[in-house]
C-alpha atoms as a PDB file:
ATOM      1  CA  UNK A   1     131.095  -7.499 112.207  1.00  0.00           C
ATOM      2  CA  UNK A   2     133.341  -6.109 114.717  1.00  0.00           C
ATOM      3  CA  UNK A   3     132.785  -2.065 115.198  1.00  0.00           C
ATOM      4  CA  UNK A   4     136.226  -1.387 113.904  1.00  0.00           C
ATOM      5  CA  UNK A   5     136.039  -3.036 110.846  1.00  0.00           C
ATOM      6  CA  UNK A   6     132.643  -1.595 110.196  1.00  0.00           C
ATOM      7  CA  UNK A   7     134.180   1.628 110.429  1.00  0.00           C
ATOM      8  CA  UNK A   8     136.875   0.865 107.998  1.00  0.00           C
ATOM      9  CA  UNK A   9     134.715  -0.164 105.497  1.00  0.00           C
ATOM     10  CA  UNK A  10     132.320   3.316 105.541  1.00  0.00           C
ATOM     11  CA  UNK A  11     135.756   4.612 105.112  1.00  0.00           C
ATOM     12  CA  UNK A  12     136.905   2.899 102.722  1.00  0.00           C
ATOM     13  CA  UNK A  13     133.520   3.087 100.400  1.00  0.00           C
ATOM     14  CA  UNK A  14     133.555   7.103 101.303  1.00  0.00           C
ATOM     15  CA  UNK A  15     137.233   7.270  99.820  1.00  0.00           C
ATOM     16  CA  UNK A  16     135.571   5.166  96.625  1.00  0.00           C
ATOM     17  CA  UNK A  17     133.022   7.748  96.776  1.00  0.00           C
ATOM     18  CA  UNK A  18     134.980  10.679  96.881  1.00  0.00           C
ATOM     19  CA  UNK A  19     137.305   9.220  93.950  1.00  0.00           C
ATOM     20  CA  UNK A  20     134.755   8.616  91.715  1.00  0.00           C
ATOM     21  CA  UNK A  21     133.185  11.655  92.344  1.00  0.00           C
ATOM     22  CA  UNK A  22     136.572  13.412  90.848  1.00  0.00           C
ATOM     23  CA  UNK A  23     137.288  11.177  88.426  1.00  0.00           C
ATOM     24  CA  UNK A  24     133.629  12.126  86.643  1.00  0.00           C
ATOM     25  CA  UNK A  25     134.604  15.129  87.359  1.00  0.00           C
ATOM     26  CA  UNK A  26     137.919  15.431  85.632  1.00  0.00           C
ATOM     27  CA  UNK A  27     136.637  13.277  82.558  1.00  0.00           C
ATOM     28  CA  UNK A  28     134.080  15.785  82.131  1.00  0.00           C
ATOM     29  CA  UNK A  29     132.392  16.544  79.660  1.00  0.00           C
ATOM     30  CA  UNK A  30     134.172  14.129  76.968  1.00  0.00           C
ATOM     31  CA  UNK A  31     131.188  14.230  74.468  1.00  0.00           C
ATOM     32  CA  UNK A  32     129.168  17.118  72.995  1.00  0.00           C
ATOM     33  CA  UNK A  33     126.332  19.066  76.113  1.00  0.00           C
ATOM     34  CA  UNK A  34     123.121  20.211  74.653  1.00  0.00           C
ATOM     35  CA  UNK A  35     121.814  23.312  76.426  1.00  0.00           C
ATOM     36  CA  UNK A  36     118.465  23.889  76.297  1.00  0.00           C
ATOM     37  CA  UNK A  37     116.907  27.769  75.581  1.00  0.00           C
ATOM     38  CA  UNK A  38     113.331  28.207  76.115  1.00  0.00           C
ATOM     39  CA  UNK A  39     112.985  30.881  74.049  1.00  0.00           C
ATOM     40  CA  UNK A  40     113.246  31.388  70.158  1.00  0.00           C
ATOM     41  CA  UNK A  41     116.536  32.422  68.821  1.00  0.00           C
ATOM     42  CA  UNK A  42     117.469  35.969  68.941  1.00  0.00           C
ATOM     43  CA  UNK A  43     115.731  37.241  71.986  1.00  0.00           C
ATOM     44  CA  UNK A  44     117.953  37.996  75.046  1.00  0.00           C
ATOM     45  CA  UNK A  45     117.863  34.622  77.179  1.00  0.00           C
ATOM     46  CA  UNK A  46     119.358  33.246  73.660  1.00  0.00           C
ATOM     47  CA  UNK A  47     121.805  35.166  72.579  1.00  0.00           C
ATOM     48  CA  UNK A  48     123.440  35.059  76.443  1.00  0.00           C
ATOM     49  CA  UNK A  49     122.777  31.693  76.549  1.00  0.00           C
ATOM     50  CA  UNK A  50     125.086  31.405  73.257  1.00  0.00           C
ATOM     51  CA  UNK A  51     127.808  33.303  73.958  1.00  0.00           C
ATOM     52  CA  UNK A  52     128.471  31.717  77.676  1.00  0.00           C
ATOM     53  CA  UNK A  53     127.422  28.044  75.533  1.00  0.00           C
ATOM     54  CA  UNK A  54     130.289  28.667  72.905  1.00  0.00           C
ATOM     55  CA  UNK A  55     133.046  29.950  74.965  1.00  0.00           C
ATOM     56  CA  UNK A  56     132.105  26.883  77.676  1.00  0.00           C
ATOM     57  CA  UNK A  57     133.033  24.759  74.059  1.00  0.00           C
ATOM     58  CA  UNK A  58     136.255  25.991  73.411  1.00  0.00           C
ATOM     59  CA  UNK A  59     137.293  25.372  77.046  1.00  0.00           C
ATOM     60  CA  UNK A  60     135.785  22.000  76.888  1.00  0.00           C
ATOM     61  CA  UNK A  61     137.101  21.031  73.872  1.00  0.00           C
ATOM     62  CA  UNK A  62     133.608  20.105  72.646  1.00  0.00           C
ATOM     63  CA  UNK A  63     130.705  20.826  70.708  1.00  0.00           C
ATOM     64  CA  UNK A  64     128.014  23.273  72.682  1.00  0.00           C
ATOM     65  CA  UNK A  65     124.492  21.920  70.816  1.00  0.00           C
ATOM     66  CA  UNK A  66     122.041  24.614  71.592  1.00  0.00           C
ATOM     67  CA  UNK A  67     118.197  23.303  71.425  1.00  0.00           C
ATOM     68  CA  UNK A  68     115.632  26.216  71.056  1.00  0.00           C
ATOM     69  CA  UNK A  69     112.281  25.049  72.927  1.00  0.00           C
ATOM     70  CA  UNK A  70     110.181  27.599  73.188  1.00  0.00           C
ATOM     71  CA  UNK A  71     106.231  27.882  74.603  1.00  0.00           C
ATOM     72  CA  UNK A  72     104.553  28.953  77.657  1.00  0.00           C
ATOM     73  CA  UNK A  73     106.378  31.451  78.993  1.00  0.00           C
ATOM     74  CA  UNK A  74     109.761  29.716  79.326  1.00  0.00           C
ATOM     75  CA  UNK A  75     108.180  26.738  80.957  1.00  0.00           C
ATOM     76  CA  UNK A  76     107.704  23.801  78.250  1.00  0.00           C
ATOM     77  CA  UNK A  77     111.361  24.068  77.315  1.00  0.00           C
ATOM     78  CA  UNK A  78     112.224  24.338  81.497  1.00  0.00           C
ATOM     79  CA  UNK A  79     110.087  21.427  81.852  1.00  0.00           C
ATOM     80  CA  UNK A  80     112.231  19.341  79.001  1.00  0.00           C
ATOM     81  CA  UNK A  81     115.351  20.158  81.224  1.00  0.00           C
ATOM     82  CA  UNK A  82     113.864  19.604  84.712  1.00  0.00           C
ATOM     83  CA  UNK A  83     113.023  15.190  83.567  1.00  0.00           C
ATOM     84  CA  UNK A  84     116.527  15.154  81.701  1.00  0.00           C
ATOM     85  CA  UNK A  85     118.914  12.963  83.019  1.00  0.00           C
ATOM     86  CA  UNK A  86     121.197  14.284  85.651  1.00  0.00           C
ATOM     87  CA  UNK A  87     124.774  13.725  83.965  1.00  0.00           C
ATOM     88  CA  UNK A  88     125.964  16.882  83.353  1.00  0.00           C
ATOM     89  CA  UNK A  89     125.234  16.697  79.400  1.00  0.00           C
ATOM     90  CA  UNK A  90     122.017  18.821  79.459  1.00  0.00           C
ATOM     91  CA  UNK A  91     121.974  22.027  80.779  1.00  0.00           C
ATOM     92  CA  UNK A  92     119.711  25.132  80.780  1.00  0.00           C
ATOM     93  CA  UNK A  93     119.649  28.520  79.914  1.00  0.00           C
ATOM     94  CA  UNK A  94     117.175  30.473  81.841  1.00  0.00           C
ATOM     95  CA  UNK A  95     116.490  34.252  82.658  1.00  0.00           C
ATOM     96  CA  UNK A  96     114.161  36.459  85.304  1.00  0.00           C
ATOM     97  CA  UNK A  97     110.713  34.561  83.730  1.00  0.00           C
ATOM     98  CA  UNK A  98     111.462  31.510  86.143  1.00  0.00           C
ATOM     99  CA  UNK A  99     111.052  33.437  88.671  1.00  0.00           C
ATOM    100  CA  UNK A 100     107.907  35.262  87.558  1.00  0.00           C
ATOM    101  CA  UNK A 101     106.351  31.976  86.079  1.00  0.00           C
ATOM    102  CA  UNK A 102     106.597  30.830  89.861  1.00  0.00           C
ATOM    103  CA  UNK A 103     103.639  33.187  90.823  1.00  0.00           C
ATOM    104  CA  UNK A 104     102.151  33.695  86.838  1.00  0.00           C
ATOM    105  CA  UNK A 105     100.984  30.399  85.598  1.00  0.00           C
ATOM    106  CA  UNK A 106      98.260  28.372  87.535  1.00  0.00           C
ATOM    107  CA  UNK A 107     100.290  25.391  87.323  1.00  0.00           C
ATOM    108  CA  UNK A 108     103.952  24.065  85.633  1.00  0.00           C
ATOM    109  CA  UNK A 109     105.408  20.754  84.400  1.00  0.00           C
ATOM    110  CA  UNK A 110     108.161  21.080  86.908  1.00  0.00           C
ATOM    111  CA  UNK A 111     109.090  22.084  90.388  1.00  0.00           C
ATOM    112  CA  UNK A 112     111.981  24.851  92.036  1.00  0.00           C
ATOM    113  CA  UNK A 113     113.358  21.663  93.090  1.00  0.00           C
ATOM    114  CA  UNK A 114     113.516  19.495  90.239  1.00  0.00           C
ATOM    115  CA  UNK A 115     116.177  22.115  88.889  1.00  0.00           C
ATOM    116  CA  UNK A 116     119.923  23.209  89.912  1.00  0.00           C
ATOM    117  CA  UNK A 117     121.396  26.212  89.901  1.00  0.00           C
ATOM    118  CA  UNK A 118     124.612  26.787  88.780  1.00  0.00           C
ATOM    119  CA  UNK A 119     125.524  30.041  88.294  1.00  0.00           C
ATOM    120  CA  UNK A 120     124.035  33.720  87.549  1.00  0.00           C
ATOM    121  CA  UNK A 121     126.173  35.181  84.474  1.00  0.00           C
ATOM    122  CA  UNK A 122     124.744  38.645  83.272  1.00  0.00           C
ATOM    123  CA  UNK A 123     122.290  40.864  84.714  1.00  0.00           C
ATOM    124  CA  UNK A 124     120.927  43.747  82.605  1.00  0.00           C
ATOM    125  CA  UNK A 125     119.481  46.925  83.954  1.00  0.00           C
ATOM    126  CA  UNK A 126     115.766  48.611  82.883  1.00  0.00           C
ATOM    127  CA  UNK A 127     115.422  51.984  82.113  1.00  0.00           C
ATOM    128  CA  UNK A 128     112.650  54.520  83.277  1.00  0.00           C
ATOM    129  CA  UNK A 129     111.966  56.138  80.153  1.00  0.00           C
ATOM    130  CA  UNK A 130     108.928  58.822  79.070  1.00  0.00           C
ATOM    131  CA  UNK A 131     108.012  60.484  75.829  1.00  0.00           C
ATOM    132  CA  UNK A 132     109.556  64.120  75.835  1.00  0.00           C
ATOM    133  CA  UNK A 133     106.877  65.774  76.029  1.00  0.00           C
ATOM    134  CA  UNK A 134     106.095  64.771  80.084  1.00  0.00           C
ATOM    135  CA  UNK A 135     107.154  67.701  82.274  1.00  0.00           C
ATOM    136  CA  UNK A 136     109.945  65.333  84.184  1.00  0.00           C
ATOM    137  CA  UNK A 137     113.228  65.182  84.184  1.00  0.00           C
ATOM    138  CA  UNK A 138     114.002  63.247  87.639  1.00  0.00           C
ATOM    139  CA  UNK A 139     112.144  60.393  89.392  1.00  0.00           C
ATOM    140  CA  UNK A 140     110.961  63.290  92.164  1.00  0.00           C
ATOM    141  CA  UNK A 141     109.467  65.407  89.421  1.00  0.00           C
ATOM    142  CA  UNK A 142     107.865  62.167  87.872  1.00  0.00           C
ATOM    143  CA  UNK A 143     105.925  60.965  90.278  1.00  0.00           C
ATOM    144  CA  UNK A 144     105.081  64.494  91.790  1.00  0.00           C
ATOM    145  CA  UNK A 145     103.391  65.213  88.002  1.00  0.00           C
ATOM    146  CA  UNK A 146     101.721  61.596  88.684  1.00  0.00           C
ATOM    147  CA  UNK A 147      99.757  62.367  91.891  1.00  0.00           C
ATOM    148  CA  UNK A 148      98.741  65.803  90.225  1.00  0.00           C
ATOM    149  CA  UNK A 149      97.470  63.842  87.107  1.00  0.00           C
ATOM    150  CA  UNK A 150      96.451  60.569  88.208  1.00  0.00           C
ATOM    151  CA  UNK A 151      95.161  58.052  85.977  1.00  0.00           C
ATOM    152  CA  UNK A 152      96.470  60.648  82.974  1.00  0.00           C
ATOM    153  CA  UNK A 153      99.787  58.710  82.232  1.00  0.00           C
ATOM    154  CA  UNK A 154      99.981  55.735  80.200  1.00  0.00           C
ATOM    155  CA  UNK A 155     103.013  53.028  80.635  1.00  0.00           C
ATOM    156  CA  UNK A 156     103.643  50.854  77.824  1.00  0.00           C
ATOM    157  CA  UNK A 157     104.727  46.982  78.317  1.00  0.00           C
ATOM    158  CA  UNK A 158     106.061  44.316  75.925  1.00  0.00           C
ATOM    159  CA  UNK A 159     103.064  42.682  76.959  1.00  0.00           C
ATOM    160  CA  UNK A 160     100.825  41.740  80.548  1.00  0.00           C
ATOM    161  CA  UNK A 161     103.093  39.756  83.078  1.00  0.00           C
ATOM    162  CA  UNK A 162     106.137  40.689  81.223  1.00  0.00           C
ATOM    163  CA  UNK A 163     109.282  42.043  82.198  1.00  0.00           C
ATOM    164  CA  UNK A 164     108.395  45.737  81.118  1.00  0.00           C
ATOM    165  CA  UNK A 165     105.255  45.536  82.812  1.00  0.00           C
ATOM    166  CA  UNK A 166     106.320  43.962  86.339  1.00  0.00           C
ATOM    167  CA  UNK A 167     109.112  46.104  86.356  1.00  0.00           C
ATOM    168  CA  UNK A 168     107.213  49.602  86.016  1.00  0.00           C
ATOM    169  CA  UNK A 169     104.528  47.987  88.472  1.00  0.00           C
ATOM    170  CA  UNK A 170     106.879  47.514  91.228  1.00  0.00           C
ATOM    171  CA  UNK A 171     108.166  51.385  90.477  1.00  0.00           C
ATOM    172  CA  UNK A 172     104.163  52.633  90.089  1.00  0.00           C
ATOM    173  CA  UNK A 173     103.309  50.406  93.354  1.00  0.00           C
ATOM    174  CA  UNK A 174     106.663  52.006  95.399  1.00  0.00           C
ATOM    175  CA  UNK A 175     106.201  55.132  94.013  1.00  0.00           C
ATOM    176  CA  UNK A 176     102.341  55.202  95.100  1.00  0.00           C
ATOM    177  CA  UNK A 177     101.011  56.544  91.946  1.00  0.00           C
ATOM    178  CA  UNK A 178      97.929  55.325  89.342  1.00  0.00           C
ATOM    179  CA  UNK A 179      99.789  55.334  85.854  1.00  0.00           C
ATOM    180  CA  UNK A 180      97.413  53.027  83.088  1.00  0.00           C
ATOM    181  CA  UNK A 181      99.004  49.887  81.896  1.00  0.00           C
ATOM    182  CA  UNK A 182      98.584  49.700  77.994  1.00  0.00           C
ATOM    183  CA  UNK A 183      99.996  46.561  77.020  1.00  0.00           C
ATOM    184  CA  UNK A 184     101.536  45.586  73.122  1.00  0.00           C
ATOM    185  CA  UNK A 185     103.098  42.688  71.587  1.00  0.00           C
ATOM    186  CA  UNK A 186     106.210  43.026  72.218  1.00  0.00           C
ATOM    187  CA  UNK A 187     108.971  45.432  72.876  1.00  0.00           C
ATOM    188  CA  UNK A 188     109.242  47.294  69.664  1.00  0.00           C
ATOM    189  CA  UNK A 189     105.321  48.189  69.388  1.00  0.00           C
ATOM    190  CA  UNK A 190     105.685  48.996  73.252  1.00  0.00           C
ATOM    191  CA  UNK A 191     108.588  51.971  72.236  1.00  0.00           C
ATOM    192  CA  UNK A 192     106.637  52.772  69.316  1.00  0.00           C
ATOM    193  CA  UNK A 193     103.626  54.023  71.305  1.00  0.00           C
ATOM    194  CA  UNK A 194     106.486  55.361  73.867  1.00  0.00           C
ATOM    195  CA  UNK A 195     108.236  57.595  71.141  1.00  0.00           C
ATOM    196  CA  UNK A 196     105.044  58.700  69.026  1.00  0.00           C
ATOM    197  CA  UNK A 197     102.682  59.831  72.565  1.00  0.00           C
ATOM    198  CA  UNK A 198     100.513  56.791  72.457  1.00  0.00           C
ATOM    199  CA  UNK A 199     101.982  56.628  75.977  1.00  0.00           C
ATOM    200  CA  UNK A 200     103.979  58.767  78.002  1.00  0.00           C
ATOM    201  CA  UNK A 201     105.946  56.504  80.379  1.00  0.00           C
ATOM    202  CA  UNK A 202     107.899  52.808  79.959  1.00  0.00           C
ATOM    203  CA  UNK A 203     110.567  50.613  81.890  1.00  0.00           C
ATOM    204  CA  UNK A 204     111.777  49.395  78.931  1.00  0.00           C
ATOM    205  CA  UNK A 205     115.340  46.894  78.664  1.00  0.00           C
ATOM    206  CA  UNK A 206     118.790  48.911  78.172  1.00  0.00           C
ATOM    207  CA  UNK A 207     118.896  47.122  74.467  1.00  0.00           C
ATOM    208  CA  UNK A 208     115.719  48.736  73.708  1.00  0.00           C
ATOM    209  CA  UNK A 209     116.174  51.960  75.424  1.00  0.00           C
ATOM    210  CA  UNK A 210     119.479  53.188  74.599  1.00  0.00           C
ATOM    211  CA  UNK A 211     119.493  53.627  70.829  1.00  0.00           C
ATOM    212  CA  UNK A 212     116.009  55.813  71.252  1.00  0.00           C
ATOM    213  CA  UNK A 213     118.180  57.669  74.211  1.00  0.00           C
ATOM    214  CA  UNK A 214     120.895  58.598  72.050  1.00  0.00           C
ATOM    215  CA  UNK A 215     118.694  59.876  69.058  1.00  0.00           C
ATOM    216  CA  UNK A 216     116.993  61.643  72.276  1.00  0.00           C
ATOM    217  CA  UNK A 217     113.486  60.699  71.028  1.00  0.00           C
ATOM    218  CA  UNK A 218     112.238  60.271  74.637  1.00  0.00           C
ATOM    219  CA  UNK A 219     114.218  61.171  78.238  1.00  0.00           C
ATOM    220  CA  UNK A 220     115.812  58.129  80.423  1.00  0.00           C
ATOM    221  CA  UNK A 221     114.882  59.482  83.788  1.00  0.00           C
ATOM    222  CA  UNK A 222     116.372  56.590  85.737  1.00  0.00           C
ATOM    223  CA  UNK A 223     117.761  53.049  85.556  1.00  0.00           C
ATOM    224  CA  UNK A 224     116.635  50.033  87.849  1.00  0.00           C
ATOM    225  CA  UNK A 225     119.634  48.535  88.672  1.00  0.00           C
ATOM    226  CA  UNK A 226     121.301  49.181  92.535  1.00  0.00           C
ATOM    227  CA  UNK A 227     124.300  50.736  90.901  1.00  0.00           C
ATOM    228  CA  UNK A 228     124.598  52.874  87.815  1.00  0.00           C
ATOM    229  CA  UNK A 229     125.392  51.451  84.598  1.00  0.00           C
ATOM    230  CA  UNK A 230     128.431  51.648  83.098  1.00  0.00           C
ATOM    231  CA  UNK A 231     126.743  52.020  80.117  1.00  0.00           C
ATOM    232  CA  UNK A 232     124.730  55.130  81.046  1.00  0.00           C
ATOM    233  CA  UNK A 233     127.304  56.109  84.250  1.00  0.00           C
ATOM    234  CA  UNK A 234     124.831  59.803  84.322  1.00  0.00           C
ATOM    235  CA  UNK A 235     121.858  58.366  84.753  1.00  0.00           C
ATOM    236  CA  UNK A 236     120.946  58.055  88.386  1.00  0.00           C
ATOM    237  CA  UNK A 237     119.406  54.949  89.705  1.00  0.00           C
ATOM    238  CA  UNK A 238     115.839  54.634  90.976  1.00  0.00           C
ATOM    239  CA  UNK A 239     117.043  53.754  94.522  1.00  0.00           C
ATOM    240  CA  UNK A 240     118.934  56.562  94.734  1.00  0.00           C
ATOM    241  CA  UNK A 241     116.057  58.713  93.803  1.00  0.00           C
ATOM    242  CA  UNK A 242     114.427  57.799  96.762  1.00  0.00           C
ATOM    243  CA  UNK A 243     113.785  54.198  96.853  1.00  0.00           C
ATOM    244  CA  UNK A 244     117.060  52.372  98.451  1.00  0.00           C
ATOM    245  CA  UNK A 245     116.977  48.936  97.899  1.00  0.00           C
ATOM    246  CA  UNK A 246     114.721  49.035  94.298  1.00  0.00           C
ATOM    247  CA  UNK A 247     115.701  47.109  92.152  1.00  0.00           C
ATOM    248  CA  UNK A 248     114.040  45.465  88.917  1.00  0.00           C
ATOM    249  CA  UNK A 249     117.428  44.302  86.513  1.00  0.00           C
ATOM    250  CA  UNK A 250     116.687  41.297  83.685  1.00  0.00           C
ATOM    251  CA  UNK A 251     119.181  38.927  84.554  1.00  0.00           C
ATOM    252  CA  UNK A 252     120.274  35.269  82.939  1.00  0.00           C
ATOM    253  CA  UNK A 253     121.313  32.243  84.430  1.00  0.00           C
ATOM    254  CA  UNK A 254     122.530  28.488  84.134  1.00  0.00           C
ATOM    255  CA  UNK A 255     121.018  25.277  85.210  1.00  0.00           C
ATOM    256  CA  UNK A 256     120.926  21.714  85.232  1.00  0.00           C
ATOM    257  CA  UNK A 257     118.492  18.706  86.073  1.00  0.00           C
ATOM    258  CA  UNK A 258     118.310  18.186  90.010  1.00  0.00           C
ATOM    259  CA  UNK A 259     120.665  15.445  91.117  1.00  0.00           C
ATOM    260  CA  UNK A 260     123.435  16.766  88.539  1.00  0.00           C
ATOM    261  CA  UNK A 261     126.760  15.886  90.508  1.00  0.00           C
ATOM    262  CA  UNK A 262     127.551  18.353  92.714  1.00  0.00           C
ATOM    263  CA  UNK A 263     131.805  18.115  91.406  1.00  0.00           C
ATOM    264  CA  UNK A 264     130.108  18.780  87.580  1.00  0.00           C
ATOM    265  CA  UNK A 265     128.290  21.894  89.029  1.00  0.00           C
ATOM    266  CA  UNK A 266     131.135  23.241  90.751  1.00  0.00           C
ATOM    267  CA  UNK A 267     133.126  22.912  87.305  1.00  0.00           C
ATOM    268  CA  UNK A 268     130.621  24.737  85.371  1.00  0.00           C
ATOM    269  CA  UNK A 269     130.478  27.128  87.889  1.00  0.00           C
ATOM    270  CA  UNK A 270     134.124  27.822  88.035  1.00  0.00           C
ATOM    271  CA  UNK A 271     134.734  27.589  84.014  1.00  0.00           C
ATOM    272  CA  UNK A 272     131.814  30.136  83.482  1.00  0.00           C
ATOM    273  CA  UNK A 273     132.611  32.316  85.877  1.00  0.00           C
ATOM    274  CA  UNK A 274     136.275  32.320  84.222  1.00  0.00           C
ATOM    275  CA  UNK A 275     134.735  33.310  80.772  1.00  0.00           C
ATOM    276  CA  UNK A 276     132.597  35.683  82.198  1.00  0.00           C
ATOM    277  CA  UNK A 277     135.817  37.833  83.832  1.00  0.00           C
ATOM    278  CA  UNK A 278     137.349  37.672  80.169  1.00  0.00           C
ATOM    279  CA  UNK A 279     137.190  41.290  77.982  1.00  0.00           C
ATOM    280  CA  UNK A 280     135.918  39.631  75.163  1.00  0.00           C
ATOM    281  CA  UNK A 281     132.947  38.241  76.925  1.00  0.00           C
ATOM    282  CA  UNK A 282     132.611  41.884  79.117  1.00  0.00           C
ATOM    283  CA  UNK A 283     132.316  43.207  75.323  1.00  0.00           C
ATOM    284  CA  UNK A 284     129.962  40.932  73.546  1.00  0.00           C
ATOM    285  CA  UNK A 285     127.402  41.586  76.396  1.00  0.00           C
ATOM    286  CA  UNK A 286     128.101  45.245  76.491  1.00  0.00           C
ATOM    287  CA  UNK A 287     127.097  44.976  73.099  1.00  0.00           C
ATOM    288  CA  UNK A 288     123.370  42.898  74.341  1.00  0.00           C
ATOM    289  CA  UNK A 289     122.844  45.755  77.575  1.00  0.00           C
ATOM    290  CA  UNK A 290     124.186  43.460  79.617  1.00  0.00           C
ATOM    291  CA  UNK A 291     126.796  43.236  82.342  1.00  0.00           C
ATOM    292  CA  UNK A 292     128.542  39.871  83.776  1.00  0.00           C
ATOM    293  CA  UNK A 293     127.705  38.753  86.919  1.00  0.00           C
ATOM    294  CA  UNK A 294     128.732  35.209  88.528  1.00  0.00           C
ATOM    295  CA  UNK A 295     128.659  34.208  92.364  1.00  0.00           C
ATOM    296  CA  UNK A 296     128.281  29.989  94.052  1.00  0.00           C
ATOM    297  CA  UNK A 297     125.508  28.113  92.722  1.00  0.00           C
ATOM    298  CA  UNK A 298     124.387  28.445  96.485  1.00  0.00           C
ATOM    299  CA  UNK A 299     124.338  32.193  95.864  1.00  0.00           C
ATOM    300  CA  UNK A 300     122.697  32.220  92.564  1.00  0.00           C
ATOM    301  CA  UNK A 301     119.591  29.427  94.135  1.00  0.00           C
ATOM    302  CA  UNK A 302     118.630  31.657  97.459  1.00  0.00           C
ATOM    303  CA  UNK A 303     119.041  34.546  94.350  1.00  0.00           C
ATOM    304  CA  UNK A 304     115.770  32.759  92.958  1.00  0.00           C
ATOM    305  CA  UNK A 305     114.357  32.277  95.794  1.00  0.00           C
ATOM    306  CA  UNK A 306     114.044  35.553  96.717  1.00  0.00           C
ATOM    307  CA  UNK A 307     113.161  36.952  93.168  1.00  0.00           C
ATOM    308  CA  UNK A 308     110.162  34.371  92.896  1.00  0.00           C
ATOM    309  CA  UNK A 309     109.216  36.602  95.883  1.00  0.00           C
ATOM    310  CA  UNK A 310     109.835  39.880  94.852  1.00  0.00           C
ATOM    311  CA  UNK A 311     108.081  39.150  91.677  1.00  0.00           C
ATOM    312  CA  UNK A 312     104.942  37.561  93.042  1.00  0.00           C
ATOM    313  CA  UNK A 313     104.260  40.302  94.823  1.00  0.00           C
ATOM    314  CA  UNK A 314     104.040  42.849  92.154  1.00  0.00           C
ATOM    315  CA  UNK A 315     101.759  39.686  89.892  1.00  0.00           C
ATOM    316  CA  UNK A 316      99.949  39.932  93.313  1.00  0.00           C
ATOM    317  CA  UNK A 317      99.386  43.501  93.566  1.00  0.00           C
ATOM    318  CA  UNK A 318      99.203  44.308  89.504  1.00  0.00           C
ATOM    319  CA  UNK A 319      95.799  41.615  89.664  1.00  0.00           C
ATOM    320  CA  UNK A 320      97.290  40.005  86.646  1.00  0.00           C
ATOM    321  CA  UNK A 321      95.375  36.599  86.130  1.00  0.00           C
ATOM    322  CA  UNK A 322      97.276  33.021  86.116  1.00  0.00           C
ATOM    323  CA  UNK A 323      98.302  32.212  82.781  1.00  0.00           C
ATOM    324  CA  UNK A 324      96.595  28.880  82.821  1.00  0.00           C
END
């Protein structure tokens, strides 16, 4: 074949490419996405995963089917997601525990790269929080009454290698102080022991925290995000305390199988990020602690990357033992 009309034909079947690729794109979705939770209902990666999943409907035009798979950490119903087929029609809710279940578990039924991002849509702050009766009322003073009674504080977690317990082991770890990890199942026993002296000192999620706040039955000292909280704009941050750069938020997330056509991901991307700007959606995760976030699916996968980091170091440094 003659070089020109070799040429002409790799245009030609990159043109068919490119028009197929927007056609899919523009037909899309024309039949009902499931989006897959791995977590029981009610708990935060839920709930988010919900409220972006029915607003995403009434854009669409069709029905959101959400499909609760919990176990292991996040990772059977990650796993289920990961070997779906790549069309667009099953997506993912996910949250922070991909990134810890990176370092956490031994092994997992699926790899980084068997998954997509596609966008990050709410992040929601910690908060430093200790029973009333600790002589603190700033990070400074904290961790100075630390070092002069080391080993004598307790922190509460929702459990080991969870959220609450990373979180205040990247604070105890920056901060260089020995607090005792006393672990519970789950949040509500964890604020429990928190509010009746059991333990004296918990990073503890904004849902959790601010209704004990209010009825001032323990003292928010600080909250982990970079930038205050609109929903607690007094309370100073920890990396303005002294620690720029700390920062330990719970944040949510979209995905879809690898190989997902990159025109579908760019059209979740964009319709999400339009529902996320919208009051209504600002006020319904106001309501779950939460703030909206958004950014490229580029953005949101080296944002991953680099929390599967930041989290294995504090598994690292904590000692806490691989989950299987």
């Amino acid at each position: 074949m003659n070089t020109w009309k070799h040429a002409l034909c790799l245009l030609m079947g990159a043109f068919s490419l490119v028009y197929a690729a927007s056609t899919w794109s523009a037909a899309y979705p024309d039949k009902p996405v499931r989006v897959i939770v791995p977590f029981a209902p009610g708990g935060g990666t839920d709930v988010v995963g919900r409220l972006i999943g029915q607003k995403l409907g009434d854009v669409w035009g069709v029905s959101i089917v959400v499909d609760n798979r919990p176990g292991a950490g996040s990772t059977v119903g990650t796993g289920m997601l990961a070997r779906a087929t790549p069309d667009g029609y099953t997506l993912g809710a996910t949250s922070m525990s991909l990134a810890i279940n990176a370092t956490l578990y031994r092994s997992l039924p699926y790899d980084l790269n068997d998954l997509a991002a596609i966008i990050l849509t709410a992040r929601a702050p910690n908060v430093l929080v200790v029973n009333p009766s600790v002589p603190a009322h700033t990070v400074k003073e904290l961790i100075a009454y630390a070092k002069a009674n080391p080993g004598k504080l307790n922190f509460s977690s929702s459990g080991t290698g969870g959220v609450s317990h990373l979180s205040a082991e990247v604070f105890r770890a920056a901060a260089g102080i020995d607090m005792v990890h006393v672990p519970y199942r789950g949040a509500g026993p964890a604020m429990t022991a928190l509010i009746s002296g059991e333990a004296q000192v918990m990073m503890a999620t904004t849902p959790v925290a601010l209704p004990q706040m209010k009825a001032k039955r323990l003292r928010a000292i600080a909250i982990s995000s970079r930038q205050r909280s609109p929903l607690a704009p007094d309370l100073p941050t920890i990396a303005e305390s002294g620690f720029p750069g700390f920062e330990t938020d719970t944040w949510y997330g979209l995905l879809a199988p690898a190989g997902t056509p990159a025109a579908i991901i760019q059209r979740i991307n964009a319709d999400t990020a339009r529902i996320l700007e919208t009051p209504e959606m600002k006020t319904a995760l106001g309501h779950q602690g939460a703030q909206p976030a958004g950014g490229t699916p580029e953005e949101f996968r080296r944002f991953i990357e680099s929390e599967i980091e930041k989290w294995g170091k504090a598994i690292r440094a904590a000692k806490v033992p691989p989950a299987n």
